[in-house]
C-alpha atoms as a PDB file:
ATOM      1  CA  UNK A   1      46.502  36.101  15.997  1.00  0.00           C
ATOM      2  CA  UNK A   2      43.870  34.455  13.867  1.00  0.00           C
ATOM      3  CA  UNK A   3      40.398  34.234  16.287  1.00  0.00           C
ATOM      4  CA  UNK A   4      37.961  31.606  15.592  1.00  0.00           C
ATOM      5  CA  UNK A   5      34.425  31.158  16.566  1.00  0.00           C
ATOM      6  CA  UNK A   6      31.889  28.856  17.075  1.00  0.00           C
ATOM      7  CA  UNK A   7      28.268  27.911  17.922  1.00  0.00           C
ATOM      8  CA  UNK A   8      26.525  30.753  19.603  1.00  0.00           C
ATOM      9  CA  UNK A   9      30.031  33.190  19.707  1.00  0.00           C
ATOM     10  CA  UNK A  10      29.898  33.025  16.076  1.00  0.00           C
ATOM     11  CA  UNK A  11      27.032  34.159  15.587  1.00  0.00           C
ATOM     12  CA  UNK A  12      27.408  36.964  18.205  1.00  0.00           C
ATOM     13  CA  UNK A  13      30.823  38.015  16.526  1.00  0.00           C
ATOM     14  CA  UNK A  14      29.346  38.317  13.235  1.00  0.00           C
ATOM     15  CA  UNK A  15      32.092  36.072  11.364  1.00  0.00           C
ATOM     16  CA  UNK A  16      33.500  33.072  11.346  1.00  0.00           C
ATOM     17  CA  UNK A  17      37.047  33.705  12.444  1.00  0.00           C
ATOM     18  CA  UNK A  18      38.930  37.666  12.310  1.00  0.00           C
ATOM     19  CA  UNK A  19      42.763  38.565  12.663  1.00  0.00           C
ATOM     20  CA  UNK A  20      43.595  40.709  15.463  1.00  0.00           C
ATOM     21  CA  UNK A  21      47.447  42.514  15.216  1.00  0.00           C
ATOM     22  CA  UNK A  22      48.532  42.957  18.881  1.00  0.00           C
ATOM     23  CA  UNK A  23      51.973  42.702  20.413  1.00  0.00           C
ATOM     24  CA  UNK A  24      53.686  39.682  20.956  1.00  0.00           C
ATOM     25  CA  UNK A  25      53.244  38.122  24.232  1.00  0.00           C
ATOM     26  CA  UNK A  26      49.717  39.589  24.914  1.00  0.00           C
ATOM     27  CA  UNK A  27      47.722  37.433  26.870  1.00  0.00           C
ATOM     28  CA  UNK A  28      44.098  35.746  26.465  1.00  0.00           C
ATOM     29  CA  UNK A  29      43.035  39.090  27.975  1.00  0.00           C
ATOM     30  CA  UNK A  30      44.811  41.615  26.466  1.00  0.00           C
ATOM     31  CA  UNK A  31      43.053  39.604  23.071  1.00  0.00           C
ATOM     32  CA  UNK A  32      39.589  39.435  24.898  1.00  0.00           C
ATOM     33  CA  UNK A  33      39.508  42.679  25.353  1.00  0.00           C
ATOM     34  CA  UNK A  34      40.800  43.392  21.777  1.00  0.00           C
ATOM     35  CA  UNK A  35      38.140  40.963  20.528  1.00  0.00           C
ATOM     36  CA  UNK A  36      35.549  42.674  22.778  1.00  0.00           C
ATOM     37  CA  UNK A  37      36.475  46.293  21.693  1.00  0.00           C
ATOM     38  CA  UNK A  38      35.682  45.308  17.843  1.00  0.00           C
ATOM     39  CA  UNK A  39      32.480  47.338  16.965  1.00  0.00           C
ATOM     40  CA  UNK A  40      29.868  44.761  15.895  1.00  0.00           C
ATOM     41  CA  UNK A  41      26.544  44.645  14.362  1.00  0.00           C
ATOM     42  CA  UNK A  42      23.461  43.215  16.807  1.00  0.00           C
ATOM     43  CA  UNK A  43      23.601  39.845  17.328  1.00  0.00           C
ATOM     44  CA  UNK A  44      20.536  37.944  15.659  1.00  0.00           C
ATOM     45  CA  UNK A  45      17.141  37.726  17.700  1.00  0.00           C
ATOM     46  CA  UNK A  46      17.706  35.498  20.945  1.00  0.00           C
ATOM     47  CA  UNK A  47      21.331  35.286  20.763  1.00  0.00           C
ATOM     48  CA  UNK A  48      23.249  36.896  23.860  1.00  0.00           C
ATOM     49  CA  UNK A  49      25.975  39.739  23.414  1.00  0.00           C
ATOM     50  CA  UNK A  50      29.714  38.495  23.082  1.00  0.00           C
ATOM     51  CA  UNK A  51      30.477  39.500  25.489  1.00  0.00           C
ATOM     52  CA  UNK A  52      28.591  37.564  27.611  1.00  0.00           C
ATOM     53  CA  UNK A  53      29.186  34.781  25.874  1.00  0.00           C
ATOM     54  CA  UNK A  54      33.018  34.704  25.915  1.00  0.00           C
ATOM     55  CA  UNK A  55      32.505  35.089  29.776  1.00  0.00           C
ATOM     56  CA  UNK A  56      31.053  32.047  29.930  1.00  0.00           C
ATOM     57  CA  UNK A  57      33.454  30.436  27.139  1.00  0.00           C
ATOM     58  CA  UNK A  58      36.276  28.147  27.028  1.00  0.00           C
ATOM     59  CA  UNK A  59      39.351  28.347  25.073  1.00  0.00           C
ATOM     60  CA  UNK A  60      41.980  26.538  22.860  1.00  0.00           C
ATOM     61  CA  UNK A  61      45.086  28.156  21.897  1.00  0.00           C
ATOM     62  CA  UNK A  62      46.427  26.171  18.964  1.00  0.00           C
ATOM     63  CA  UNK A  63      43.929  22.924  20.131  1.00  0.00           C
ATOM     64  CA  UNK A  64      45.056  23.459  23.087  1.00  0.00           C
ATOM     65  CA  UNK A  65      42.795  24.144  26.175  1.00  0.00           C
ATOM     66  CA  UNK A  66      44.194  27.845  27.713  1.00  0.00           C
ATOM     67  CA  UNK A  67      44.146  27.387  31.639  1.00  0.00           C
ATOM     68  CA  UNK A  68      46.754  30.145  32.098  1.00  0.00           C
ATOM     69  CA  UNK A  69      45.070  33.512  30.865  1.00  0.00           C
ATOM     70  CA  UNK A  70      47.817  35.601  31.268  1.00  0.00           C
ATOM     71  CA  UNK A  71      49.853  33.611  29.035  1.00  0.00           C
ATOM     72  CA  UNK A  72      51.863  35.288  26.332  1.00  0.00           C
ATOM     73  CA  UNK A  73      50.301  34.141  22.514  1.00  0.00           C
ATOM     74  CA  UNK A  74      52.006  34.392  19.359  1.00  0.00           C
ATOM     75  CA  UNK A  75      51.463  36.318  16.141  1.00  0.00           C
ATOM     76  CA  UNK A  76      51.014  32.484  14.403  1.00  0.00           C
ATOM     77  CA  UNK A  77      48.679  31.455  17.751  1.00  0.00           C
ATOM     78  CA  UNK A  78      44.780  30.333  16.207  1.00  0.00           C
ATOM     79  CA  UNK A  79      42.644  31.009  19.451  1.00  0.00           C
ATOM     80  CA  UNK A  80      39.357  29.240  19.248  1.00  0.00           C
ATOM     81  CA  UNK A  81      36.299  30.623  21.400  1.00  0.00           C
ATOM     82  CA  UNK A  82      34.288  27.917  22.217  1.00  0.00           C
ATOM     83  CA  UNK A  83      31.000  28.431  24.174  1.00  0.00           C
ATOM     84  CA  UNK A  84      28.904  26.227  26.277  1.00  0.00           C
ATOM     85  CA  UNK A  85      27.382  23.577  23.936  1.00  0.00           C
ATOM     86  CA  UNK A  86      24.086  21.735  25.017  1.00  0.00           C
ATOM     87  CA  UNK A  87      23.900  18.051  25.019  1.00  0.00           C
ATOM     88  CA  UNK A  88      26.828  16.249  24.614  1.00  0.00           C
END
């Protein structure tokens, strides 16, 4: 599953966008908590954790908004984290 973040979650994360190899029909938690157990360098000054920041987050799962969590995603699924954005 190719992961892709923006705004404030990339810059937590570290990267643009990162693969993660998990079984198919893992769920937007099971990859959360993949995501989450990545070891990562601190974010810059004034930027929160990831982790708080994906708790706060919404999602798309191939441009698609994910309201089912426990959905089963795809090897070829492109999950995109997208935090709160100020303004409009």
């Amino acid at each position: 599953m190719l992961v892709r973040y923006f705004a404030a979650a990339r810059a937590a994360a570290g990267v643009e966008e990162e693969h993660h190899d998990l079984p198919e029909g893992t769920g937007l938690d099971g990859l959360i908590a993949a995501v989450l157990a990545v070891e990562r360098p601190e974010p810059p000054a004034g930027t929160p954790p990831l982790a708080r920041i994906i708790s706060r987050s919404s999602f798309l799962r191939n441009e698609v908004a994910v309201r089912d969590r426990s959905a089963a995603l795809g090897a070829d699924d492109v999950v995109d984290v997208l935090p709160p954005f100020a303004g409009g």
